[in-house]
Structure formats: C-alpha cells, structure tokens
Protein backbone atom coordinates (compact mmCIF):
# COMPACT_ATOMS: atom_id res chain seq x y z
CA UNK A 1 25.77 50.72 -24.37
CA UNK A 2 26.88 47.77 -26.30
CA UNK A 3 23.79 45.56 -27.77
CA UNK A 4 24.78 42.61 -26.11
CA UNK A 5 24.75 44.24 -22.17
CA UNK A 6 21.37 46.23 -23.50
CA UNK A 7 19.84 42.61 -24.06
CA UNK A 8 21.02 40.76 -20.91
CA UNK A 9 19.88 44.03 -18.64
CA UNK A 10 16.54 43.56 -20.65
CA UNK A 11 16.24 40.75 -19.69
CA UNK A 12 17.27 40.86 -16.28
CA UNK A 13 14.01 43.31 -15.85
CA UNK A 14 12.05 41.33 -17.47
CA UNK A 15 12.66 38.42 -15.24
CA UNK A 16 12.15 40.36 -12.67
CA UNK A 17 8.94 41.72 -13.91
CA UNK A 18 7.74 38.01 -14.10
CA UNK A 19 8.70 36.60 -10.72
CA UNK A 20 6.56 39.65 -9.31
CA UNK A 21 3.74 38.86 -11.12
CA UNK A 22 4.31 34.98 -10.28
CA UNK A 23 4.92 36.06 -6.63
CA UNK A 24 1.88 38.47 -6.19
CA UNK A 25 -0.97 35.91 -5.19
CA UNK A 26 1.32 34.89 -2.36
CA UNK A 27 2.22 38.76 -1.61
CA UNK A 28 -1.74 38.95 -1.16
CA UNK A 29 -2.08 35.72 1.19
CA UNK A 30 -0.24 37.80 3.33
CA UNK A 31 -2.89 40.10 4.22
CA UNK A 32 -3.22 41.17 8.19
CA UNK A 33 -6.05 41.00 10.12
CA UNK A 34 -7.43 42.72 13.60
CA UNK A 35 -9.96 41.27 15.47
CA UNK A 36 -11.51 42.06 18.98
CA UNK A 37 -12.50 39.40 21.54
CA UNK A 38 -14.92 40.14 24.08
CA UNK A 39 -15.81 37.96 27.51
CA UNK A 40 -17.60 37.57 29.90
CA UNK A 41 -14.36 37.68 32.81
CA UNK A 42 -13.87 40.54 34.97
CA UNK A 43 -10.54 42.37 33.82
CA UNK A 44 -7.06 40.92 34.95
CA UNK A 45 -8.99 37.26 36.51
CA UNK A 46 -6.38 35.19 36.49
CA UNK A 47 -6.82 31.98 34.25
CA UNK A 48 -9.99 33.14 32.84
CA UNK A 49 -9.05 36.77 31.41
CA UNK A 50 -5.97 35.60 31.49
CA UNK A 51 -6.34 32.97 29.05
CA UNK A 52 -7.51 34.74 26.82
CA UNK A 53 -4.99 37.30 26.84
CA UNK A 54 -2.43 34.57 26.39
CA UNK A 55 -4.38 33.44 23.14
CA UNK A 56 -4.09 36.46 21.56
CA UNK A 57 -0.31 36.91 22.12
CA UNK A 58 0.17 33.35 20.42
CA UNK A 59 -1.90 33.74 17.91
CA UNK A 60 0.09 37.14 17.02
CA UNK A 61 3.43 35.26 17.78
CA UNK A 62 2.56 31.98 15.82
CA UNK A 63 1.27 33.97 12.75
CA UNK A 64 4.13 36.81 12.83
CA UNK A 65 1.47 39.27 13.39
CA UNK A 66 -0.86 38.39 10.30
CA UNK A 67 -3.22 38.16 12.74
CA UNK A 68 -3.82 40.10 16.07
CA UNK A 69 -6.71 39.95 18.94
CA UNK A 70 -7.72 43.21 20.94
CA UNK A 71 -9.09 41.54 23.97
CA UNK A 72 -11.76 43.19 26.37
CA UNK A 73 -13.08 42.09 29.56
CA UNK A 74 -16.38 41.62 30.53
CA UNK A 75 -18.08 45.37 30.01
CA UNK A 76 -15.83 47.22 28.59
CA UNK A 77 -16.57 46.58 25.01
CA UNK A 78 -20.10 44.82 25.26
CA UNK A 79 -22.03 44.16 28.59
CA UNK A 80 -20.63 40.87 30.26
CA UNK A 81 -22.94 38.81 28.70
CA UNK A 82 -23.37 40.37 25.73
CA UNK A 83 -20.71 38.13 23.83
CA UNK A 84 -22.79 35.67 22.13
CA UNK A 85 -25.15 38.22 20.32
CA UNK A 86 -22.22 40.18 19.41
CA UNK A 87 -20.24 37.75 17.66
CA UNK A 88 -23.15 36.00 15.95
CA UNK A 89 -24.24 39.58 14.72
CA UNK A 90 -20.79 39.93 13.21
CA UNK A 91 -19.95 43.35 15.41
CA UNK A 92 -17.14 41.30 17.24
CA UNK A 93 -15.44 38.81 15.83
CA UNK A 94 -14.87 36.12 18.89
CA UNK A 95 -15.56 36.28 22.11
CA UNK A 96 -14.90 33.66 25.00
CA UNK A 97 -17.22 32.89 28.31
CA UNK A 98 -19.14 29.30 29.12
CA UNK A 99 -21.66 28.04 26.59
CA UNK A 100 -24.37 27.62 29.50
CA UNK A 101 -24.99 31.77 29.67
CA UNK A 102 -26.80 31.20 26.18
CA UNK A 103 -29.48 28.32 27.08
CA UNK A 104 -31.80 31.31 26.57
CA UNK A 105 -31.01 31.10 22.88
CA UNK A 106 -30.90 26.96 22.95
CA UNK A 107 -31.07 24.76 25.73
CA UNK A 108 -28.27 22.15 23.78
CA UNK A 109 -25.54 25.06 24.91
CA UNK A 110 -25.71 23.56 28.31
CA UNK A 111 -24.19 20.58 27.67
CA UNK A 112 -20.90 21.81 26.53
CA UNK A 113 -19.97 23.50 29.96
CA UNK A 114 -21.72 21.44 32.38
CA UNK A 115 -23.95 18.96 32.82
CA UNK A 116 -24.87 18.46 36.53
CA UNK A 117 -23.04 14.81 38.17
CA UNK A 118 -22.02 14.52 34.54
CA UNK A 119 -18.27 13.95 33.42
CA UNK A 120 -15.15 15.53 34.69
CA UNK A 121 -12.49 17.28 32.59
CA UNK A 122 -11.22 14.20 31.42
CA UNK A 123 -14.34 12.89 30.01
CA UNK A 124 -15.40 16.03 28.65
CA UNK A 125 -12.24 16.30 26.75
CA UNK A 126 -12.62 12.75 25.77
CA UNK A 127 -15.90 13.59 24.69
CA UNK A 128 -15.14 17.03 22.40
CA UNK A 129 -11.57 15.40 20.71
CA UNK A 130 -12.47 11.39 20.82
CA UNK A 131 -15.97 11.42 20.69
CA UNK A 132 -18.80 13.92 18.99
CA UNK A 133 -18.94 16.48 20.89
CA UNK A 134 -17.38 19.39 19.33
CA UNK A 135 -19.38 17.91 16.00
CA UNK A 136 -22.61 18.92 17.96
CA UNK A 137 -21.52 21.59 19.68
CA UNK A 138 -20.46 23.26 16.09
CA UNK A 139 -23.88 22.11 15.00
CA UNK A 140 -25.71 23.81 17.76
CA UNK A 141 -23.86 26.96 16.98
CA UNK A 142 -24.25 27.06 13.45
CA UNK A 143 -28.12 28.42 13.27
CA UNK A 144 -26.26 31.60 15.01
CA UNK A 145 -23.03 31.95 12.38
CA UNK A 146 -20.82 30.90 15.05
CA UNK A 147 -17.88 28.69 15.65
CA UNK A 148 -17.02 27.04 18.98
CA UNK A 149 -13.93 25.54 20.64
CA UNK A 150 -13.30 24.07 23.81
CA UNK A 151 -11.18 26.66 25.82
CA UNK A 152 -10.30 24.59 28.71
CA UNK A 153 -11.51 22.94 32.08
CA UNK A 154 -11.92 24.54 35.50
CA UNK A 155 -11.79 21.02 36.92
CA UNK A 156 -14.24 19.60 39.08
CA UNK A 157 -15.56 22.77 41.06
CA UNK A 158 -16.16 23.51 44.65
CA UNK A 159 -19.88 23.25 45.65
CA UNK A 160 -20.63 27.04 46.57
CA UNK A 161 -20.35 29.36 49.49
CA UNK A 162 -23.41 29.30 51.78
CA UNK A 163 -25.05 31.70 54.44
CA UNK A 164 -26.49 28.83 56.00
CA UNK A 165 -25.61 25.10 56.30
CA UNK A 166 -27.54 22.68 54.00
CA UNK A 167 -28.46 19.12 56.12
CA UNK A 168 -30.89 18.82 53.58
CA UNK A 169 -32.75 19.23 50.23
CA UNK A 170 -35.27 21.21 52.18
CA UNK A 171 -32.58 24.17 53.24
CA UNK A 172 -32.51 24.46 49.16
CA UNK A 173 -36.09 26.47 49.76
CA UNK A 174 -36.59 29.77 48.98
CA UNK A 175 -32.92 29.93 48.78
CA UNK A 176 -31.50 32.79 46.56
CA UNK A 177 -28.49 31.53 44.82
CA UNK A 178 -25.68 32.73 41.83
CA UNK A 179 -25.87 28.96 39.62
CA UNK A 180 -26.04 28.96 36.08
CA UNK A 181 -27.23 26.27 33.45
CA UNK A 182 -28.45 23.03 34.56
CA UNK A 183 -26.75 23.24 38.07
CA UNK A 184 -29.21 26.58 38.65
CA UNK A 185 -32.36 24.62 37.51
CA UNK A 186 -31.72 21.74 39.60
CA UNK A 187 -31.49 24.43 42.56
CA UNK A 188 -34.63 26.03 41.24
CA UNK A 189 -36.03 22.25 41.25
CA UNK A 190 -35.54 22.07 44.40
CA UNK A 191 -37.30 25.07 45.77
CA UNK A 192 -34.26 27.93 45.40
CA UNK A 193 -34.35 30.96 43.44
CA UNK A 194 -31.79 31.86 41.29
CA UNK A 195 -29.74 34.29 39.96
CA UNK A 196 -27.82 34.83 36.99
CA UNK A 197 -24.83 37.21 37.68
CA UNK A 198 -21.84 38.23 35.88
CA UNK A 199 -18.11 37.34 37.95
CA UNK A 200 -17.78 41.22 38.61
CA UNK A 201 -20.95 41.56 40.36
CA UNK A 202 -21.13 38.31 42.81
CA UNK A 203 -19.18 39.70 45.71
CA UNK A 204 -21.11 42.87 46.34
CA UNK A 205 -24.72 40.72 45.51
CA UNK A 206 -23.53 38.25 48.46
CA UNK A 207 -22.35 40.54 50.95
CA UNK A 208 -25.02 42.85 50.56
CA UNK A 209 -28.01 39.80 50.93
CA UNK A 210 -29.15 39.96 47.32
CA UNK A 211 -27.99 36.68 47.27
CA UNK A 212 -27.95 34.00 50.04
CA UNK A 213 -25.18 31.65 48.31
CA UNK A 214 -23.08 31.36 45.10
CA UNK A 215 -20.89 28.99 43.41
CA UNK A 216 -18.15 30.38 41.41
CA UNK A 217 -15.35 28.14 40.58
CA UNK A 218 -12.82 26.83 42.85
CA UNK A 219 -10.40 28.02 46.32
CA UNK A 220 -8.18 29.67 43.11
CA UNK A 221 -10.16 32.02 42.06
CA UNK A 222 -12.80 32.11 45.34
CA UNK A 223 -10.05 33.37 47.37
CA UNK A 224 -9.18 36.36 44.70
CA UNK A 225 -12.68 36.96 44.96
CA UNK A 226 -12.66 37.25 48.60
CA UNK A 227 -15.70 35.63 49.31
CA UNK A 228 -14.91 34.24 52.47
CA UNK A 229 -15.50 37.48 53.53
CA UNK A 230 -19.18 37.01 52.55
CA UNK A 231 -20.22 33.73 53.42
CA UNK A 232 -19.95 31.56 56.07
CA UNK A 233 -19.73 28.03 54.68
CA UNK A 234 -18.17 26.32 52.00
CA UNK A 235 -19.45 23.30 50.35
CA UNK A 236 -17.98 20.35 47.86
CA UNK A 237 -17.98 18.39 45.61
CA UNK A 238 -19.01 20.86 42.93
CA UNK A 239 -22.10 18.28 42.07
CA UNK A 240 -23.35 21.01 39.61
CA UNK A 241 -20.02 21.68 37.77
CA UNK A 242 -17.80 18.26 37.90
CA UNK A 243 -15.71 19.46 34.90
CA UNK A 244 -16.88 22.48 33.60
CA UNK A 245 -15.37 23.99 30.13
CA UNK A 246 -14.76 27.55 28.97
CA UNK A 247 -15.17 28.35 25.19
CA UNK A 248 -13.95 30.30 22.60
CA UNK A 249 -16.00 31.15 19.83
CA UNK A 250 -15.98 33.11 16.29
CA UNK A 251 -18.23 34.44 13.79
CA UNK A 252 -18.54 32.06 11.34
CA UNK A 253 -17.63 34.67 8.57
CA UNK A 254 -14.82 36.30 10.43
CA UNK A 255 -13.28 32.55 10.94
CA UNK A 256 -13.50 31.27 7.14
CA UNK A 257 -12.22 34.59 5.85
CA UNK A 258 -8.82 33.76 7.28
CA UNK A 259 -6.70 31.78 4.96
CA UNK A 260 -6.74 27.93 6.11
CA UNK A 261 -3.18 27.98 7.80
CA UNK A 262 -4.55 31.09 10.07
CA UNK A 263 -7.21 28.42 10.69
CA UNK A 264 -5.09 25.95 11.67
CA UNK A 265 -3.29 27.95 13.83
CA UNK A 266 -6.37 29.62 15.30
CA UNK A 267 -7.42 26.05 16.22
CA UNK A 268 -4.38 24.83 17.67
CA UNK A 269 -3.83 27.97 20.19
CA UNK A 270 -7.19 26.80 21.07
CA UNK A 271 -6.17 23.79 21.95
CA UNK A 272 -2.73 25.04 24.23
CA UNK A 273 -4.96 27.28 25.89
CA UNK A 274 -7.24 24.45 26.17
CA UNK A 275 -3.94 21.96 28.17
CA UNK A 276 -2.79 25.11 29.64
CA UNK A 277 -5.97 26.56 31.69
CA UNK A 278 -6.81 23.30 33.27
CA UNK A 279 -2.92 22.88 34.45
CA UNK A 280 -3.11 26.05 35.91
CA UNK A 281 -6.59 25.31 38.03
CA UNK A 282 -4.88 22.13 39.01
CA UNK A 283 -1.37 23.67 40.36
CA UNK A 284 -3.39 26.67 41.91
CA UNK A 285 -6.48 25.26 43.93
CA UNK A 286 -4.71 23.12 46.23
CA UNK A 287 -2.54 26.10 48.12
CA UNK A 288 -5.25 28.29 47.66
CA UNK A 289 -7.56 25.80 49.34
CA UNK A 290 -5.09 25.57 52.61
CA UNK A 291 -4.96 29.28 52.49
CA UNK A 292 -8.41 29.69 52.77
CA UNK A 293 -8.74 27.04 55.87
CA UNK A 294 -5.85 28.06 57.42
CA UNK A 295 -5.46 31.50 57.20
CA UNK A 296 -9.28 32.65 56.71
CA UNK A 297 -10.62 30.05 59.12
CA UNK A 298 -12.87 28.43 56.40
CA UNK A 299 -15.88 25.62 57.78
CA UNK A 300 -15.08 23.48 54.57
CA UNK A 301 -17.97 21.22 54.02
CA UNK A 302 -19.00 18.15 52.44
CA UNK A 303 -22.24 18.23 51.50
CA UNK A 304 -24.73 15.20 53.23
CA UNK A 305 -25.09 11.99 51.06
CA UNK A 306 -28.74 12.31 51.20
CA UNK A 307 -28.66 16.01 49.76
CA UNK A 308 -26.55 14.59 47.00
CA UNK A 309 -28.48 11.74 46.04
CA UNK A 310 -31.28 13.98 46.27
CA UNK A 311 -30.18 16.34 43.87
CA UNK A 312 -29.14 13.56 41.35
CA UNK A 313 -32.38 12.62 40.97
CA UNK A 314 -33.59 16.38 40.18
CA UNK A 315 -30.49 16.51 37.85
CA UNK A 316 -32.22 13.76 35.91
CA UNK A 317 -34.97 15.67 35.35
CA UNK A 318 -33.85 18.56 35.00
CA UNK A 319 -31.52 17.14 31.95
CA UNK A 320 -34.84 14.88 30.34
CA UNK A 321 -37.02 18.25 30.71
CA UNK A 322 -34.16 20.60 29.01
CA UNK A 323 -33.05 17.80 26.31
CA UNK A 324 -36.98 17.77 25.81
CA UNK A 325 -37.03 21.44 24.19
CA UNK A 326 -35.66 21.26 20.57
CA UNK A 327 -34.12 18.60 18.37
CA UNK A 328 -30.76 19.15 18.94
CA UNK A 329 -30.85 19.66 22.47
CA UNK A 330 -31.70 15.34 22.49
CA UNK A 331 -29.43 14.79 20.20
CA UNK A 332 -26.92 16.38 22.53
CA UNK A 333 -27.88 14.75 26.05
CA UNK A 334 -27.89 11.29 24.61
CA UNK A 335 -24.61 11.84 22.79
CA UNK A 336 -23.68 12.57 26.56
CA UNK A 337 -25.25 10.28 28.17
CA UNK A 338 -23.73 7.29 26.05
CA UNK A 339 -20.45 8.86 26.11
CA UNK A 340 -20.60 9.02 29.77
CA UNK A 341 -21.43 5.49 30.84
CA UNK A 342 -18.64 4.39 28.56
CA UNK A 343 -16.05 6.72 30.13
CA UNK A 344 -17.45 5.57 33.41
CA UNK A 345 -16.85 1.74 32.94
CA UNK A 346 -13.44 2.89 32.43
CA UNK A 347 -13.25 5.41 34.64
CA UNK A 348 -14.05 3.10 37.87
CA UNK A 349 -11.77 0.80 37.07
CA UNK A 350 -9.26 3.41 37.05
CA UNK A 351 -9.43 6.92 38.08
CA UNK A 352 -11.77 5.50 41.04
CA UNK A 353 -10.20 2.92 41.93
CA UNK A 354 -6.76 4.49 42.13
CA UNK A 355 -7.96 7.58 43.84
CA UNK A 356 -10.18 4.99 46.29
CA UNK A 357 -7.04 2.42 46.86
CA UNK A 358 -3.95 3.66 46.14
CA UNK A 359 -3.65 7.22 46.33
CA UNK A 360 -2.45 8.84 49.77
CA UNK A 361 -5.13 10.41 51.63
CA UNK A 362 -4.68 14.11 52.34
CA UNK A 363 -7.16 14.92 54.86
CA UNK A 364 -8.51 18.81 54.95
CA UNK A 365 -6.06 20.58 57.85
CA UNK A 366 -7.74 23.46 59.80
C-alpha cells in the first residue's frame, strides 16, 4: 500500500473515531424508558380508561418509542384507589384518577376536581392555564414527590340517580349515597351517609341497597353503566360536580429523570388529552341522554330551587370548614374563590346570558 493511500485511510478512521466520540453524549440522550400507569377506571370505560390509553400511544408515537406507558385499570395492578400511594412511593411511576379520592392525605386535593356550585370546565381551565391553579395544585403535591396535570373535564355533571325523589333538604337524611370530595360532605352536612366507592363497584352497591343513590358522571357513561336499571330517578344540575377534572400525575423522580424534551412532550399529551376528553363528554352526553329518556323511560329531574339553595349554603361551609384544615388548603379555596367571581362577572355577561337569551331551547323529550 502506497504511503500516501495508508495516510488518507488513517485518517479516514480517525475521523471517524472522533465523530463517535463527539456523537456519543447524544447516542446516550437516547435512552428508552418504560413506565406503568395505574387508575382508578374500570377497564375499557370509555373516555376515562380510554384516555389514558390514548396518552400512552402518543406519548410512544410523539417520542418514537423513547418512551412507553403500560397502562392498568383500576385493580389490576394496584387496588382502584391505590394510585396516589403508589406513585408517591415510587413503585409506579404515574397514575391518573380525580384529585378529590386523596383529601384523606390533604384536604387542598379537593379543589382541583371539584368544588361544589364552583366553576365549570371553562373556568377551571381558565383557572389551571391563566390563573394559579396548577402552581398550587403542584405545590400541594409536592410534600408527596408527585407531579400533577390537568387530564381533562367531564363537564358539568348530572346530579345522581335516586331511589327516592328529593322535594327537599330533609329527604337528604339518613340517605346512603356514592359522592366523593366536597359534594359527599355537603350530603353528609345535610344528614346523608356516604360512601366512597370505586366505578367498578357502584352498580352492584345500588342495586343490591347498599346504597340508596349515586352520582357518577353524566347520561355517557351512566347509560354504559346501566344504572337505570337500579334507580328510579335522575336528578340535575350536577350542583356537586359543575366541571369536574381528571388528573394525571407522576412521581416526581420518575418525571425529572426524563430528558427535558420527553418533558415537554409528556406535558403537552397532557394537554391533547386534556381538549380531547372534554370534546368527547360533550359530543356523547346529549344522545346518550335521549337514549336514556326515550328508550329506558327515564323520570329526568330537576332538582327543587329550595333544595339547591339549600345545599349552597352547606357548600359554603363545607368549603370554609375543609379550607380551615392546613395552610395550603386556604391558600387554595381563596385562590378559587377570587378566581371564580372574576370568571363569573364575565361569565354572566356571556355564557349566561347567551345560553338565557339567545340560545334555542331544547326542552327534555320523553
């Protein structure tokens, strides 16, 4: 081999040799991760399991499989509502469900699902992206390593199927009823008893009499559920639940391992999901809703103005008492609070005035 070709294939390899070693810290960026996501959703619920399903595949899509979800429903990996300790233990690394199932570990978790004639999806939304809410609600989470993000809205929700009709705040007495978070300890205010039950066990507690009513979330998902089969009577507005939100939420280590644009991306499928859940409550209620009346011979009932205004005035102290517990909990409900009578000024001069003026009316059809 002449010198000359000896010296340029030398060098070749040595060239090569370099832009290896210049390339290998971005070789190692590339490294894959597998996670598992538990919740607190029976398996296949539309929406809800679904969602989170539909996370994971855009998350593997949008990172070219760098990173990849497991997801497991409610049970199969951890009990139902074992999520929270799960993920702040480090054992799991996200998990999704509504932040009101943990006011056991701190009463502020209430606030970020919902907060009883509080704001609807709209505000709530306002509230996490325009306002400080998702600043608190990563604040709350932080004593337990974890990392929250708003999953998406269920809309305003229907008020609950009933055994018996309610004419008034009385018929809430000695009343067993499924109601989580602050909506359950207005009921309990008022004389009820209630129960905290995972999705997957509601039907059978209802039609068995373990329960005498339940609210779940809307004619969507109520008629999957079947529980017209259960109960007689079904009652709106969802007073307890005007705009509730689901959550997704990570260990704290798990999420700051991943290199920042897995972050980012992690984020912003959160945020789809976020658009996409509530779109799908909204294009899926109102058909369900005349299939439930129509078909199933639903009573579909407004409840009495004096029940409601009843029950707002328990919701206000239920939400002074609860916001009354820790530090961060009144931080929270006057974050809320503020942030709601602002929305509101706005709000009446638009969404309630169009909806009160303008809109077509579309009576319920039996």
């Amino acid at each position: 081999m002449k010198r000359r070709d000896f010296l340029k294939k030398a060098g070749l390899g040595a060239a090569a040799v370099a832009a290896t070693a210049v390339n290998a810290p971005a070789v190692l960026a590339q490294k894959n991760y597998r996670w598992k996501m538990v919740t607190t959703w029976p398996p296949k619920l539309p929406v809800l399991q679904e969602g989170c399903e539909r996370l994971a595949q855009r998350v593997k899509e949008m990172t070219d499989g760098r990173l990849q979800i497991q997801v497991f429903a409610g049970g199969e990996l951890v009990p139902p509502l074992g999520g929270f300790e799960a993920v702040s233990q480090g054992t799991i690394e996200c998990a999704s469900g509504a932040s009101y199932y943990w006011a056991g570990k701190e009463p502020a978790t209430q606030w970020f699902a919902a907060v009883p004639f509080g704001m609807n999806a709209q505000g709530m939304a306002a509230w996490f992206h325009g306002g400080d809410g998702l600043k608190l609600w990563e604040e709350t989470y932080a004593p337990f390593n974890l990392i929250p993000r708003p999953g998406g809205s269920t809309g305003v929700q229907m008020g609950g199927w009933f055994n018996k009709k309610i004419n008034s705040i009385d018929d809430y007495k000695g009343l067993k009823m499924r109601i989580p978070g602050l909506g359950g300890k207005v009921v309990a205010k008022a004389g009820g008893t209630v129960v905290l039950l995972p999705g997957g066990e509601i039907f059978t507690s209802l039609e068995r009499g373990v329960i005498d009513a339940t609210e779940w979330v809307g004619p969507y998902h109520d008629l999957r559920m079947g529980f017209y089969q259960a109960a007689k009577y079904y009652y709106y507005p969802g007073w307890h639940e005007p705009g509730t939100y689901l959550e997704y939420f990570f260990n704290k280590k798990a999420y700051e391992s991943l290199p920042k644009d897995l972050q980012h991306i992690l984020d912003a499928a959160c945020m789809e999901s976020e658009a996409w859940v509530l779109s799908q409550f909204d294009a899926n209620n109102g058909s369900s809703l005349q299939t439930l009346i129509n078909k199933h011979k639903v009573e579909v009932i407004k409840f009495p103005d004096q029940v409601l205004n009843d029950l707002r005035k328990l919701a206000e102290e239920v939400r002074e008492e609860e916001a009354a517990k820790t530090p961060i909990a009144k931080k929270v409900n006057e974050s809320f609070k503020k942030f709601q009578s602002v929305v509101g000024t706005w709000g009446t001069v638009s969404e309630l005035a169009y909806y009160n003026t303008i809109q077509p009316k579309y009576p319920l059809k039996g």
